[in-house]
PDB file of N, CA and C in Angstrom:
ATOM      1  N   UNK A   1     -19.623  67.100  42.147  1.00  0.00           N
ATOM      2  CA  UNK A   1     -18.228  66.721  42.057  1.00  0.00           C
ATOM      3  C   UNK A   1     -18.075  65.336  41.431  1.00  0.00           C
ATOM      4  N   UNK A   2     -19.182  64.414  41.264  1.00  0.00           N
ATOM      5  CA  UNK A   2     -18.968  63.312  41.280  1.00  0.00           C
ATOM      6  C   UNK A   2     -18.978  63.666  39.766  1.00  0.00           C
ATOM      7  N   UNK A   3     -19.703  63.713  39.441  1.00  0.00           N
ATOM      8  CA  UNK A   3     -20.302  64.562  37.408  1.00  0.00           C
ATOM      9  C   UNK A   3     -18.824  64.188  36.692  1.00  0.00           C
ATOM     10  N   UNK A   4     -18.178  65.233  37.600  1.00  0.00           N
ATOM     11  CA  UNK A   4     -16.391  65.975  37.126  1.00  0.00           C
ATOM     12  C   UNK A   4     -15.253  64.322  37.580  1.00  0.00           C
ATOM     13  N   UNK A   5     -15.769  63.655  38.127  1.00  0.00           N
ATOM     14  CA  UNK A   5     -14.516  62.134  37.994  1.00  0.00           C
ATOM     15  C   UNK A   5     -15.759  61.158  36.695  1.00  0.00           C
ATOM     16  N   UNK A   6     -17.134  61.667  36.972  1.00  0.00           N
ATOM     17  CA  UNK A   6     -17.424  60.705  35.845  1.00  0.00           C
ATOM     18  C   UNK A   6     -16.906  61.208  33.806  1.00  0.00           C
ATOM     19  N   UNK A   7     -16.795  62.623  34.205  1.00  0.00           N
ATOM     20  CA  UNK A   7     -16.178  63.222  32.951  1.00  0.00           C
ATOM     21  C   UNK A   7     -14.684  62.684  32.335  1.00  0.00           C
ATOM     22  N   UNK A   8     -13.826  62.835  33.786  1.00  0.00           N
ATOM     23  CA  UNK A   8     -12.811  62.844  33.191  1.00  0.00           C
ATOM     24  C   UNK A   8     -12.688  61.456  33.084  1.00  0.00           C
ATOM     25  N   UNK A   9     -13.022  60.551  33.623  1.00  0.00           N
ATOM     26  CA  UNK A   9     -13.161  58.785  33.352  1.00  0.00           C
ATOM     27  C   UNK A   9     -13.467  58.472  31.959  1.00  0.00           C
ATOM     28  N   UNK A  10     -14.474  59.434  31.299  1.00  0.00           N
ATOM     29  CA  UNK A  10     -15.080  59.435  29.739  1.00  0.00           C
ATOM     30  C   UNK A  10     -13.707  60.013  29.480  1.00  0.00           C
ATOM     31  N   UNK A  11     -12.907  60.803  29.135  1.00  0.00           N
ATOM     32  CA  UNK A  11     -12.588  61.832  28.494  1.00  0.00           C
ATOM     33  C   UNK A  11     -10.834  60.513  28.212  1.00  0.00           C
ATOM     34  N   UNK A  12     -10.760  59.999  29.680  1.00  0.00           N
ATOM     35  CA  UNK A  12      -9.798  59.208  29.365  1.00  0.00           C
ATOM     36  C   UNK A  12      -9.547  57.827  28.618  1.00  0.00           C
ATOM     37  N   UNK A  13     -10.480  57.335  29.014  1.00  0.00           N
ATOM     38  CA  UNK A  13     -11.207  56.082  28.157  1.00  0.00           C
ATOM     39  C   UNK A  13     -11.826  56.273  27.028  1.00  0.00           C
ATOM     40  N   UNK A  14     -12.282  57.147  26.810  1.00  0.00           N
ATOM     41  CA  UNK A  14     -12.877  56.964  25.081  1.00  0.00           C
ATOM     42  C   UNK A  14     -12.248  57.848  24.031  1.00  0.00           C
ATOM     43  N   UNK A  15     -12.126  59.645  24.953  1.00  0.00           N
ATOM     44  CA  UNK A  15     -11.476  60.053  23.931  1.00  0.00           C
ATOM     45  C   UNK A  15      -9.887  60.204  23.951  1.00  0.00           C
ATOM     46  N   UNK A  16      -9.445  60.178  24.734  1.00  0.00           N
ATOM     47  CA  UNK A  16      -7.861  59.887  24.281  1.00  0.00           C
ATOM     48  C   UNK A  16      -7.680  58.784  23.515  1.00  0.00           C
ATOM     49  N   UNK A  17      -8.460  57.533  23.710  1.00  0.00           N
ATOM     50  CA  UNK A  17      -7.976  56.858  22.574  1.00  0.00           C
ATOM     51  C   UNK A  17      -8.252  56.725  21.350  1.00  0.00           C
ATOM     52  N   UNK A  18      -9.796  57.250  21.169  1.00  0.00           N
ATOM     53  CA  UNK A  18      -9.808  57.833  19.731  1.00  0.00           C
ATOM     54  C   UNK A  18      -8.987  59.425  18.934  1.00  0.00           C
ATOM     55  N   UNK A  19      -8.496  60.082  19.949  1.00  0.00           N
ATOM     56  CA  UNK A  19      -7.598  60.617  19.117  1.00  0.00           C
ATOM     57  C   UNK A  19      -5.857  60.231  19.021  1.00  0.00           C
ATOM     58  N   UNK A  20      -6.080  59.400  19.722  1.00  0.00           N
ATOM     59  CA  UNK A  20      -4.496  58.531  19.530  1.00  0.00           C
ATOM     60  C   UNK A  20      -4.388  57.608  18.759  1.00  0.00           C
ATOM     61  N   UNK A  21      -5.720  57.246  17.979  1.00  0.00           N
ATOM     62  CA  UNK A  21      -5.827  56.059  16.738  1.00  0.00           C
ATOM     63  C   UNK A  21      -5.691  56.858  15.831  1.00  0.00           C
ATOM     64  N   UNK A  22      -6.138  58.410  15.673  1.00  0.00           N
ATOM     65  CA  UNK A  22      -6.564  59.320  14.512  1.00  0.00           C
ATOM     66  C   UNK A  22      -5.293  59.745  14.336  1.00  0.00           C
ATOM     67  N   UNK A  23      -4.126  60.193  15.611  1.00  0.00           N
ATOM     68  CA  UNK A  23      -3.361  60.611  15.533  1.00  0.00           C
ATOM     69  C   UNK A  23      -2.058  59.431  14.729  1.00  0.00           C
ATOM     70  N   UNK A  24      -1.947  57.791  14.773  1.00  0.00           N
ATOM     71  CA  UNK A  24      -1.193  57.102  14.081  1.00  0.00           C
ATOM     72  C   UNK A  24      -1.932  57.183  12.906  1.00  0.00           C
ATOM     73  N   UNK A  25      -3.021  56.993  12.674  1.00  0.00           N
ATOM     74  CA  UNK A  25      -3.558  57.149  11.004  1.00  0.00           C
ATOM     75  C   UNK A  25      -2.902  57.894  10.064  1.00  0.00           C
ATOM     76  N   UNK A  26      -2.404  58.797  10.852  1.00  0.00           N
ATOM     77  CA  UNK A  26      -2.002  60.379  10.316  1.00  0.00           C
ATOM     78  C   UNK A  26      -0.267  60.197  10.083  1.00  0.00           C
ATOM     79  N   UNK A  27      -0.100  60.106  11.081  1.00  0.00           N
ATOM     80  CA  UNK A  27       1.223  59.718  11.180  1.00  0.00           C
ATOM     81  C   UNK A  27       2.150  59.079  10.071  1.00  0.00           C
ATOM     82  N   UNK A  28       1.289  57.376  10.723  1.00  0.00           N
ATOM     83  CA  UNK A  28       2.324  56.246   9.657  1.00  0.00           C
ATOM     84  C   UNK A  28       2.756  56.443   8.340  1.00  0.00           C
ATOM     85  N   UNK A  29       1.429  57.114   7.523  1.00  0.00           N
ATOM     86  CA  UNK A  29       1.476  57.853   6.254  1.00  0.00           C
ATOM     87  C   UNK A  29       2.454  58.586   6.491  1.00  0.00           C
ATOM     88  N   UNK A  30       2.625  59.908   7.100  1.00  0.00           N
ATOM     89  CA  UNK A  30       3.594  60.592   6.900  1.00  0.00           C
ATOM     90  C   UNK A  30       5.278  60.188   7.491  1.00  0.00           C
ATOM     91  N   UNK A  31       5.004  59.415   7.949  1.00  0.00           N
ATOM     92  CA  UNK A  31       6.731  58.797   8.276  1.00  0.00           C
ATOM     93  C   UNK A  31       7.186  58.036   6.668  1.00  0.00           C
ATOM     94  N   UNK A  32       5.757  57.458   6.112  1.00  0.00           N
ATOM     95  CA  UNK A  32       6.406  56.612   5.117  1.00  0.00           C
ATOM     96  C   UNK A  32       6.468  57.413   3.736  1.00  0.00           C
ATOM     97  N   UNK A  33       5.985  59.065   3.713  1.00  0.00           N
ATOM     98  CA  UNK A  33       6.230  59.840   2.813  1.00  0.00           C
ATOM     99  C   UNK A  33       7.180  60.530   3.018  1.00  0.00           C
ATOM    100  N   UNK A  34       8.164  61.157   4.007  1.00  0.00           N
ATOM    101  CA  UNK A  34       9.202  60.800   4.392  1.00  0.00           C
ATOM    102  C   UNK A  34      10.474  60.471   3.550  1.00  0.00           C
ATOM    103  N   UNK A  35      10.179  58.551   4.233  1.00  0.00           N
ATOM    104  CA  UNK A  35      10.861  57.996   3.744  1.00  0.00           C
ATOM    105  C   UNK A  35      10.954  57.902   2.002  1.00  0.00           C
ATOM    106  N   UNK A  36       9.803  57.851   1.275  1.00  0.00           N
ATOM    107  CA  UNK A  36       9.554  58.380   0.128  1.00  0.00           C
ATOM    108  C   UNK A  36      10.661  59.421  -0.639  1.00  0.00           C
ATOM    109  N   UNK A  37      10.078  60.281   0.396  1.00  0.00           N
ATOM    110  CA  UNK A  37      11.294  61.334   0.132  1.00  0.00           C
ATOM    111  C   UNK A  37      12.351  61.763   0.216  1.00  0.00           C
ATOM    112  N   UNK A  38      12.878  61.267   1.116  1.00  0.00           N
ATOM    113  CA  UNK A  38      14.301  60.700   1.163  1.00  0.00           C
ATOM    114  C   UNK A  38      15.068  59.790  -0.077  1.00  0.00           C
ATOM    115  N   UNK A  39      14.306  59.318  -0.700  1.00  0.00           N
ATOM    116  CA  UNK A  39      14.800  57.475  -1.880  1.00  0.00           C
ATOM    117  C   UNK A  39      14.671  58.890  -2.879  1.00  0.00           C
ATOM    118  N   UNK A  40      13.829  59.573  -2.789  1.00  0.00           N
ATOM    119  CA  UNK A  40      13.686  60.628  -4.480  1.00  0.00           C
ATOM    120  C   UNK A  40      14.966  61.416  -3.944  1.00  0.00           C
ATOM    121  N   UNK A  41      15.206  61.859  -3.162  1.00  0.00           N
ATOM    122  CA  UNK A  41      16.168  63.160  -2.761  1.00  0.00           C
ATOM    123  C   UNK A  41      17.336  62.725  -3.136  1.00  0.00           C
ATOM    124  N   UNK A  42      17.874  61.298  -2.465  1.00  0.00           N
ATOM    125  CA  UNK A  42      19.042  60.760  -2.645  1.00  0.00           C
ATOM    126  C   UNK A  42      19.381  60.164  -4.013  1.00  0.00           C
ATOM    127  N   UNK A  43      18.331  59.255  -4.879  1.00  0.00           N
ATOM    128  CA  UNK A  43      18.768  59.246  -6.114  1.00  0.00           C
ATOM    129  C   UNK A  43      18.687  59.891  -7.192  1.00  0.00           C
ATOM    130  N   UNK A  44      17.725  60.984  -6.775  1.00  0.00           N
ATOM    131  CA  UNK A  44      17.444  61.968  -7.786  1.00  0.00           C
ATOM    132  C   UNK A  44      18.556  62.675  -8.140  1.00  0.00           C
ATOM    133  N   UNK A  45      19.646  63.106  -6.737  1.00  0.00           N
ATOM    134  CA  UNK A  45      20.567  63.655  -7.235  1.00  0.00           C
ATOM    135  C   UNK A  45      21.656  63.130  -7.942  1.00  0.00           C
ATOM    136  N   UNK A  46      21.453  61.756  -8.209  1.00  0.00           N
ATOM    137  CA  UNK A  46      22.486  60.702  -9.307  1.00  0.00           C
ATOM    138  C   UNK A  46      21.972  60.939 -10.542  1.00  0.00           C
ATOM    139  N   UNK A  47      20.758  61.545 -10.869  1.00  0.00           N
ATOM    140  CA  UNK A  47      20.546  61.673 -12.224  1.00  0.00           C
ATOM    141  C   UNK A  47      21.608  62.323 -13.130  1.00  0.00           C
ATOM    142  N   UNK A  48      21.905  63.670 -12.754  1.00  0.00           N
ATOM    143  CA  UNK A  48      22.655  64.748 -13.874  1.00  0.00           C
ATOM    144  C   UNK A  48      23.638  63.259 -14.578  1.00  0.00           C
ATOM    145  N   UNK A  49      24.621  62.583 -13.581  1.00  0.00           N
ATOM    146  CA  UNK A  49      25.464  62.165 -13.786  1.00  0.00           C
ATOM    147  C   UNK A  49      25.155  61.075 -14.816  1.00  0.00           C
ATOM    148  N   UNK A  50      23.392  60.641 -15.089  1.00  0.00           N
ATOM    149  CA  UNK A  50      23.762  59.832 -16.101  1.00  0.00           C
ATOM    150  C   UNK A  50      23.206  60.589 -17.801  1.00  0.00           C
ATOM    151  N   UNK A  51      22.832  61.822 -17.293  1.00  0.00           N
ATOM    152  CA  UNK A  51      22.568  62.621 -18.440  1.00  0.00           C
ATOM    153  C   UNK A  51      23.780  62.832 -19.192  1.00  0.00           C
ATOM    154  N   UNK A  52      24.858  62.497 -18.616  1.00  0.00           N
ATOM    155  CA  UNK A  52      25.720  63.079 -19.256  1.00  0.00           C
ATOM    156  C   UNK A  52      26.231  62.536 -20.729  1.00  0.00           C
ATOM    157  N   UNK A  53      25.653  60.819 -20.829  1.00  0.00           N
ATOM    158  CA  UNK A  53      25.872  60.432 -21.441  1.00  0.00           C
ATOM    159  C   UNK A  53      24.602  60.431 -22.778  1.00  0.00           C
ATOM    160  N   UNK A  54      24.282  61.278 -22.780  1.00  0.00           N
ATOM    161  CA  UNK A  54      23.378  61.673 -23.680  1.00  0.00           C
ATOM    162  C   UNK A  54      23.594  61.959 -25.102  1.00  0.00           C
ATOM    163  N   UNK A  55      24.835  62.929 -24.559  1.00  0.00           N
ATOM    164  CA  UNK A  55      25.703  63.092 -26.180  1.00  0.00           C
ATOM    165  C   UNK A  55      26.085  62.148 -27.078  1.00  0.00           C
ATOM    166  N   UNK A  56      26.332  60.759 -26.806  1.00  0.00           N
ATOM    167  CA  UNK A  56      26.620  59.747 -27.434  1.00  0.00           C
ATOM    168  C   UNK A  56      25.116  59.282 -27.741  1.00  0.00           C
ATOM    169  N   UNK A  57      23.912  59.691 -27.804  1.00  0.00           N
ATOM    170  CA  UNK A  57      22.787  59.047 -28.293  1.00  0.00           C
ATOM    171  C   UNK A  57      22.725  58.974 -29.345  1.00  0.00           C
ATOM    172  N   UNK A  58      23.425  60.344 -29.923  1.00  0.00           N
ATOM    173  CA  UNK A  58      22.837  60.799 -31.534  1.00  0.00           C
ATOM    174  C   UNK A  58      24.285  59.791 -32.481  1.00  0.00           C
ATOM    175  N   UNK A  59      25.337  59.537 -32.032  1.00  0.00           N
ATOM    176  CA  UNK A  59      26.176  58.733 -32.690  1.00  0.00           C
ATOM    177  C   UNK A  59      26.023  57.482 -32.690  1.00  0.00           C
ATOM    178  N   UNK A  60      25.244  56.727 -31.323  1.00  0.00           N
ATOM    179  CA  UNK A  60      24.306  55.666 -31.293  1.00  0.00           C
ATOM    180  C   UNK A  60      23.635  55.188 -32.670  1.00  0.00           C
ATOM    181  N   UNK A  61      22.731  56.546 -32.845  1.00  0.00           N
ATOM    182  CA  UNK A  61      21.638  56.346 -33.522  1.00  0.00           C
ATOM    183  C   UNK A  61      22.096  56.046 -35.296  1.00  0.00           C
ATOM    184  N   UNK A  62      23.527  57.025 -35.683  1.00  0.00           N
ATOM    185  CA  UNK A  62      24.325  56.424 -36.539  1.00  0.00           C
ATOM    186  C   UNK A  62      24.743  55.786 -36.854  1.00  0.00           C
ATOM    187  N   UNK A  63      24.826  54.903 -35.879  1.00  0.00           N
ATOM    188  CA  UNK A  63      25.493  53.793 -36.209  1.00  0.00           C
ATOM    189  C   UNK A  63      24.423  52.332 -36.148  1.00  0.00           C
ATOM    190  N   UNK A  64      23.422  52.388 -35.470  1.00  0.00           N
ATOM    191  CA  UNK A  64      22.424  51.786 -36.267  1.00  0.00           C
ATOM    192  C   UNK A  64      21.832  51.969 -37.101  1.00  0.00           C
ATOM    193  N   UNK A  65      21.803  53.045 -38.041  1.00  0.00           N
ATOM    194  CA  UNK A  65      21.329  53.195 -39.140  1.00  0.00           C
ATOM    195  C   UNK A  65      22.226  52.653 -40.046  1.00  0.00           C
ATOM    196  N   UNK A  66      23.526  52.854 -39.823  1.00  0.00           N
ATOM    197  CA  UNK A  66      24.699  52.064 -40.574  1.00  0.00           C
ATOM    198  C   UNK A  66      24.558  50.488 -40.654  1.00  0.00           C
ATOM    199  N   UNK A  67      24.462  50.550 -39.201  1.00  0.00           N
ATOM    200  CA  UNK A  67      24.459  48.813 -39.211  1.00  0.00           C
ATOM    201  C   UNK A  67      22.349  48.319 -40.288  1.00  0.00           C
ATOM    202  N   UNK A  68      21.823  48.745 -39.798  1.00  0.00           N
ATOM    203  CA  UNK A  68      20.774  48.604 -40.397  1.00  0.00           C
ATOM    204  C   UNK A  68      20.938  48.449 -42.128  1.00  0.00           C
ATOM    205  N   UNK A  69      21.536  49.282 -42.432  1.00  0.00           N
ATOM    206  CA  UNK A  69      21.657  49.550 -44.107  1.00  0.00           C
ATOM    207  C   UNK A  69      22.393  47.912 -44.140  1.00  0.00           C
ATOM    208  N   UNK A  70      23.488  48.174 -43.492  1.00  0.00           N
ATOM    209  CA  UNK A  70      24.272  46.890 -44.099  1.00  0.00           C
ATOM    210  C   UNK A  70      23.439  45.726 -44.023  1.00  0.00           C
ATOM    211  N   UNK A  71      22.797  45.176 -42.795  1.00  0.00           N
ATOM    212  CA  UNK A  71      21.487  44.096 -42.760  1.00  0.00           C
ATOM    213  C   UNK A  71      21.105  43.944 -43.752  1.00  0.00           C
ATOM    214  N   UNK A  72      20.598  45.172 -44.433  1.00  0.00           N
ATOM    215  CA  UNK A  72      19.556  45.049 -45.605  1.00  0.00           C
ATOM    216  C   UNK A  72      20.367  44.574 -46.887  1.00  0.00           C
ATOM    217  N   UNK A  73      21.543  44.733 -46.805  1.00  0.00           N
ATOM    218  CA  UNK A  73      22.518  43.947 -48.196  1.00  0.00           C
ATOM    219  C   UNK A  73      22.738  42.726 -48.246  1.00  0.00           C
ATOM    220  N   UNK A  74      22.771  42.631 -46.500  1.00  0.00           N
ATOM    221  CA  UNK A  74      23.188  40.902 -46.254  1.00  0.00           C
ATOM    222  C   UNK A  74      21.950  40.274 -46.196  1.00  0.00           C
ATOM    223  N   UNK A  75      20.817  40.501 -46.004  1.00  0.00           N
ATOM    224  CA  UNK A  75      19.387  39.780 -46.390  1.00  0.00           C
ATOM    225  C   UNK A  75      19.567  39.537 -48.266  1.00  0.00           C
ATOM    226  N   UNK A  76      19.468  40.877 -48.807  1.00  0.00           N
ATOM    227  CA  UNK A  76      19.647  40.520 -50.340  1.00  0.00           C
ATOM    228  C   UNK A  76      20.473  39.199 -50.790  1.00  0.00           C
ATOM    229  N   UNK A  77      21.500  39.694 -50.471  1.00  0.00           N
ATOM    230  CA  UNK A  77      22.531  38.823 -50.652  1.00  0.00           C
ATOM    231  C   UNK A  77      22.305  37.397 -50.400  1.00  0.00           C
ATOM    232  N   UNK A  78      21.696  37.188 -49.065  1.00  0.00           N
ATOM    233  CA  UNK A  78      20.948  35.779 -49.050  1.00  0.00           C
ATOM    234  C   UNK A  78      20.319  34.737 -50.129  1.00  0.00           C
ATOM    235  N   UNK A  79      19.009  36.188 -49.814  1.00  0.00           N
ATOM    236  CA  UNK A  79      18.098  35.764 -51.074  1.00  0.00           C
ATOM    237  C   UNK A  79      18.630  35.378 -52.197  1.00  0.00           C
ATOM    238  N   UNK A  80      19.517  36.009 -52.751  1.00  0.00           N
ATOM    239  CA  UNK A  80      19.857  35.813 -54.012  1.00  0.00           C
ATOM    240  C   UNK A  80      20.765  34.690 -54.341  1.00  0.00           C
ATOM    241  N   UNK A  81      21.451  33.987 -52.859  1.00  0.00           N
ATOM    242  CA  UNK A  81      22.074  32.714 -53.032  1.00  0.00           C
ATOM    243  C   UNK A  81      20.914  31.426 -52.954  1.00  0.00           C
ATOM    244  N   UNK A  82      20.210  31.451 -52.718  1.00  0.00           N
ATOM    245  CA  UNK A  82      19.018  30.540 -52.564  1.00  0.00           C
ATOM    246  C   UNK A  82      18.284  30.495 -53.851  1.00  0.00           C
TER     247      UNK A  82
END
């Protein structure tokens, strides 16, 4: 009988607390993937709203090519006052 209080004396002292260290190891990670996932869930769903402005890329892109061309007249133009 004595065997069975020296067991459970081990069983309380050594291994409960090594699986209660194994068990936060495990854990903290997953609370903070989680939270992870929560920050993707919530702003992810703000994306569509800035896709929207997408359509204006390609008139963007016109209009620096416009502005670009003109640069290149007003450099000439420089040069050629100097």
């Amino acid at each position: 009988m004595s065997l069975w209080w020296v067991v459970n004396i081990v069983l309380i002292a050594v291994i409960i607390p090594v699986v209660v260290g194994i068990l936060l190891q495990v854990l903290t990670p997953l609370f903070q993937i989680k939270k992870y996932a929560d920050d993707i869930l919530e702003y992810g769903g703000k994306l569509p709203e800035h896709l929207d402005q997408l359509g204006e890329l390609a008139k963007t892109r016109d209009l620096v090519k416009q502005a670009g061309a003109g640069l290149g007249r007003y450099v000439s133009a420089l040069d050629n006052i100097r």
